[in-house]
PDB file of N, CA and C in Angstrom:
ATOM      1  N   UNK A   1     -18.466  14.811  24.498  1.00  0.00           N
ATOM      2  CA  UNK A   1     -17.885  13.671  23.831  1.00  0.00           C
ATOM      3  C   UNK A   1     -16.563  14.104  23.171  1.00  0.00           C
ATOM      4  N   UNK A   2     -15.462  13.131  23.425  1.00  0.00           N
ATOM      5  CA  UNK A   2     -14.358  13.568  22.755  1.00  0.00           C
ATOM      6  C   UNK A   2     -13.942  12.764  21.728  1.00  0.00           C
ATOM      7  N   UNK A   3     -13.585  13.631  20.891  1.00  0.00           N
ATOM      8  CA  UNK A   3     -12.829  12.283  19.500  1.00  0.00           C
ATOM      9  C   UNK A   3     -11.627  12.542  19.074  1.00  0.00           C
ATOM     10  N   UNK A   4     -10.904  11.352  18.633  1.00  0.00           N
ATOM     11  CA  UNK A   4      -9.386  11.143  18.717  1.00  0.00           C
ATOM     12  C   UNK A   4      -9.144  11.029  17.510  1.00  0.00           C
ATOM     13  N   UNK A   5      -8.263  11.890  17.067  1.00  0.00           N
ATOM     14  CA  UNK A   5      -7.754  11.291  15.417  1.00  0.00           C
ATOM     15  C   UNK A   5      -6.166  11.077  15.796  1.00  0.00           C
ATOM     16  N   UNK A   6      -6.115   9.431  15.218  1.00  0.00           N
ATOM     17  CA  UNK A   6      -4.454   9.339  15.659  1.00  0.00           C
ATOM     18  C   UNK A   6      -3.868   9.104  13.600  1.00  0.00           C
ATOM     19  N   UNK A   7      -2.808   9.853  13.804  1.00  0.00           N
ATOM     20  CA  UNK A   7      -2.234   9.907  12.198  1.00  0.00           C
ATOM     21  C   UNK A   7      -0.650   8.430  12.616  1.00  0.00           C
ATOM     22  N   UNK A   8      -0.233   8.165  11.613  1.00  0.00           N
ATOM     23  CA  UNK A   8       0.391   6.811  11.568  1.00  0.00           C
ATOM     24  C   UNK A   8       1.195   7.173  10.466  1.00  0.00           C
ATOM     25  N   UNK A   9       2.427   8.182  10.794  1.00  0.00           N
ATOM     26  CA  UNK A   9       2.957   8.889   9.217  1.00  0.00           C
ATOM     27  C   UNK A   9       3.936   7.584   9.237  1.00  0.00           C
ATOM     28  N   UNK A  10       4.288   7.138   9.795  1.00  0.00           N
ATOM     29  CA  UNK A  10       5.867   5.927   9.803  1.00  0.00           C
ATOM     30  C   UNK A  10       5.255   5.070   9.995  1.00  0.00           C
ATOM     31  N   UNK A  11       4.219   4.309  10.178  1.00  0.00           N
ATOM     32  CA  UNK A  11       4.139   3.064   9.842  1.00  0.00           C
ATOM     33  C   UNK A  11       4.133   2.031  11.234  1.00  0.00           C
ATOM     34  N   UNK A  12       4.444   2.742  12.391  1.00  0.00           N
ATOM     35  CA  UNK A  12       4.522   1.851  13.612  1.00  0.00           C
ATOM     36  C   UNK A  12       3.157   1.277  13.963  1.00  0.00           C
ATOM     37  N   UNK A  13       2.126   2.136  13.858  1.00  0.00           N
ATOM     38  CA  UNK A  13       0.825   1.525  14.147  1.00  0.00           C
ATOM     39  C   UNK A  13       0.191  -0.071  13.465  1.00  0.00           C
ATOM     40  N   UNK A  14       0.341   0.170  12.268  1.00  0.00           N
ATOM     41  CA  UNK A  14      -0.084  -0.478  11.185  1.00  0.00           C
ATOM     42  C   UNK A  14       1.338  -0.654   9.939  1.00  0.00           C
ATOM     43  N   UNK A  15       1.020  -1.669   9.188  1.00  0.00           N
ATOM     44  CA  UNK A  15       1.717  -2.719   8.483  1.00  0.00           C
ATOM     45  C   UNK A  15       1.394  -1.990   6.976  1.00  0.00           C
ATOM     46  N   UNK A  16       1.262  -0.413   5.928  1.00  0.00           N
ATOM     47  CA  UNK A  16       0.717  -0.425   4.817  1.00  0.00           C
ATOM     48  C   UNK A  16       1.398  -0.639   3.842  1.00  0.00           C
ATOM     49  N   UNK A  17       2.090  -1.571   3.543  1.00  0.00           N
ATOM     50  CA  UNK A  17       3.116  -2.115   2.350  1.00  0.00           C
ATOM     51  C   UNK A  17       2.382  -2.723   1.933  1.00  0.00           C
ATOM     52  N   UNK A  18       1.067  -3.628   2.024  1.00  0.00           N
ATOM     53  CA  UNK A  18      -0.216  -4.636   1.105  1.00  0.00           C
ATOM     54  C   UNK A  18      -1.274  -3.554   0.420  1.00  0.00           C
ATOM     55  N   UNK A  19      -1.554  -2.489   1.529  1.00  0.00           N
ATOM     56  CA  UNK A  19      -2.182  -1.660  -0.097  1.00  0.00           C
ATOM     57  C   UNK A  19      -1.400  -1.085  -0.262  1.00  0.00           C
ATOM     58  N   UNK A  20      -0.773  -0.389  -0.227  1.00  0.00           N
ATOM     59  CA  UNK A  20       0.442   0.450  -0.649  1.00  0.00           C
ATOM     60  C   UNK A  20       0.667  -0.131  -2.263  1.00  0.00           C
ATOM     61  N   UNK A  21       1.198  -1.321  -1.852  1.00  0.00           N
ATOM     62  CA  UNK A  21       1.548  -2.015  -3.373  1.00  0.00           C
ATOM     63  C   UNK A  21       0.410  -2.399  -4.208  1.00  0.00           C
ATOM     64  N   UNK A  22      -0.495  -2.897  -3.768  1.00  0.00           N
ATOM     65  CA  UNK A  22      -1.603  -3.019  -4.416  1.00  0.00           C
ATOM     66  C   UNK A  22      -2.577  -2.157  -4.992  1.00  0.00           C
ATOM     67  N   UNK A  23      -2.281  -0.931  -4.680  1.00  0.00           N
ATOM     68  CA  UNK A  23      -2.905   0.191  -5.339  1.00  0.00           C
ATOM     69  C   UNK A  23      -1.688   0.299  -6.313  1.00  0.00           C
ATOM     70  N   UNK A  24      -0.603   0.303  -6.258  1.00  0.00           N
ATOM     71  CA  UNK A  24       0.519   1.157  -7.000  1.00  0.00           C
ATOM     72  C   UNK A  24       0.366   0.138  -8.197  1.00  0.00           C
ATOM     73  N   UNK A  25       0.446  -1.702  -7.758  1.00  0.00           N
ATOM     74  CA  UNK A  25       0.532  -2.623  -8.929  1.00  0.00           C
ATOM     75  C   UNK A  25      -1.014  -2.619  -9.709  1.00  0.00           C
ATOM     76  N   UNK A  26      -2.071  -2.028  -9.536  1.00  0.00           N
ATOM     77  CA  UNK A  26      -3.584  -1.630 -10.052  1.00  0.00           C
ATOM     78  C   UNK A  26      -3.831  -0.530 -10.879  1.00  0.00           C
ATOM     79  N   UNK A  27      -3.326   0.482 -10.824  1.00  0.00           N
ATOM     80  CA  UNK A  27      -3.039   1.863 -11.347  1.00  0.00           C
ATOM     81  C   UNK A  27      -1.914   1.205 -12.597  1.00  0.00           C
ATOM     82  N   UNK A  28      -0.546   0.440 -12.469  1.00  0.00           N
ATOM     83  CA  UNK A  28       0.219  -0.019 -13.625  1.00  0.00           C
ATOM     84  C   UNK A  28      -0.503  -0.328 -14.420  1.00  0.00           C
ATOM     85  N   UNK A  29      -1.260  -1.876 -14.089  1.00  0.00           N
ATOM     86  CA  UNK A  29      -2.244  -2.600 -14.442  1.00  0.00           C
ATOM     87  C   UNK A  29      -3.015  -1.705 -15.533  1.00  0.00           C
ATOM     88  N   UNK A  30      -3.389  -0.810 -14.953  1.00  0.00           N
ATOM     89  CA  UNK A  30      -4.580  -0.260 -15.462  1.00  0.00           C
ATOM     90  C   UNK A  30      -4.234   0.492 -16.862  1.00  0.00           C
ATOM     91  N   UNK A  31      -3.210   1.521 -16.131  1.00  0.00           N
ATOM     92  CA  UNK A  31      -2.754   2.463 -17.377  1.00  0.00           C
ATOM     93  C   UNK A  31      -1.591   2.300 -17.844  1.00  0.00           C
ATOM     94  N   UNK A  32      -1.167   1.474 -18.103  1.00  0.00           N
ATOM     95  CA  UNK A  32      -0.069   0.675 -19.167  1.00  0.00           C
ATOM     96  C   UNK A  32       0.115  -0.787 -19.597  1.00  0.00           C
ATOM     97  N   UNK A  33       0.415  -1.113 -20.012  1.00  0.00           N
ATOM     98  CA  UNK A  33       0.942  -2.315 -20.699  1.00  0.00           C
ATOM     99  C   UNK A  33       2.428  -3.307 -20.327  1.00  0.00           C
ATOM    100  N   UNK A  34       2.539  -2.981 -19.009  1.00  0.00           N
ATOM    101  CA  UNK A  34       3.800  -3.511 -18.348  1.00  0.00           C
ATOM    102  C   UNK A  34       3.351  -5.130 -18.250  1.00  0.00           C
ATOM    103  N   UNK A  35       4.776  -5.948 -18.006  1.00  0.00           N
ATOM    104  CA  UNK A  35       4.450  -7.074 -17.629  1.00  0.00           C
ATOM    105  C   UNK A  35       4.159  -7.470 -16.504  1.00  0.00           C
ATOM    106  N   UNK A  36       3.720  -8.544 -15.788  1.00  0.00           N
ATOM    107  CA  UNK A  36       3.374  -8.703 -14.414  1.00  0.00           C
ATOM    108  C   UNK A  36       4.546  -8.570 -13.291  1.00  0.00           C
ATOM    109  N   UNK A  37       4.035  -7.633 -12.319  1.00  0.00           N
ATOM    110  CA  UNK A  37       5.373  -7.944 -11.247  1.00  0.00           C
ATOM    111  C   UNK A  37       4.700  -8.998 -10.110  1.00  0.00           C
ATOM    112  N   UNK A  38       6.035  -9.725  -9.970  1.00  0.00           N
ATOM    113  CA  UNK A  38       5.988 -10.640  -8.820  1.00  0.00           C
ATOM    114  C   UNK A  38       6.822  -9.856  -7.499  1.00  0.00           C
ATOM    115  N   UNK A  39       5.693  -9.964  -6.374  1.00  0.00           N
ATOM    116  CA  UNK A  39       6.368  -8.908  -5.281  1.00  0.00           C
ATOM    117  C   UNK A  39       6.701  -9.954  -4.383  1.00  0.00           C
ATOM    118  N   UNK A  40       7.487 -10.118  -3.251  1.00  0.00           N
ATOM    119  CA  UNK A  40       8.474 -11.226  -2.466  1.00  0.00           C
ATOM    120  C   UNK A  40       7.677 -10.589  -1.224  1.00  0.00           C
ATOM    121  N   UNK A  41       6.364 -10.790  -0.326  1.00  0.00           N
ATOM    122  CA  UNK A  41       6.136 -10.880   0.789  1.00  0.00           C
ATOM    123  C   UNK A  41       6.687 -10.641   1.833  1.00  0.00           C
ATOM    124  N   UNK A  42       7.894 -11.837   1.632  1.00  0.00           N
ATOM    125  CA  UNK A  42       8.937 -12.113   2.610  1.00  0.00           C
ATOM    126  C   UNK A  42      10.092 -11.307   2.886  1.00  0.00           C
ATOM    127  N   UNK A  43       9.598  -9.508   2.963  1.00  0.00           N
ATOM    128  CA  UNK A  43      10.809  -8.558   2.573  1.00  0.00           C
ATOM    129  C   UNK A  43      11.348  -8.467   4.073  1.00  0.00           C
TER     130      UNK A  43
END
């Protein structure tokens, strides 16, 4: 049996700018007191 690990360092495979940001805006969230960011989807 063979198994494939494919790595995705640039981003062509997959789209990770939704967790990407969503971990980064959760962690703010969490450990500080910043105000809310509004992120534009439509980048």
């Amino acid at each position: 049996m063979t198994t494939h690990v494919y790595f995705d360092l640039d981003g062509t495979l997959t789209d990770p700018f939704e967790g990407i940001t969503q971990c980064i805006l959760y962690a703010l969230d969490t450990l500080s007191d910043l105000p809310d960011i509004i992120i534009d989807k439509n980048r």
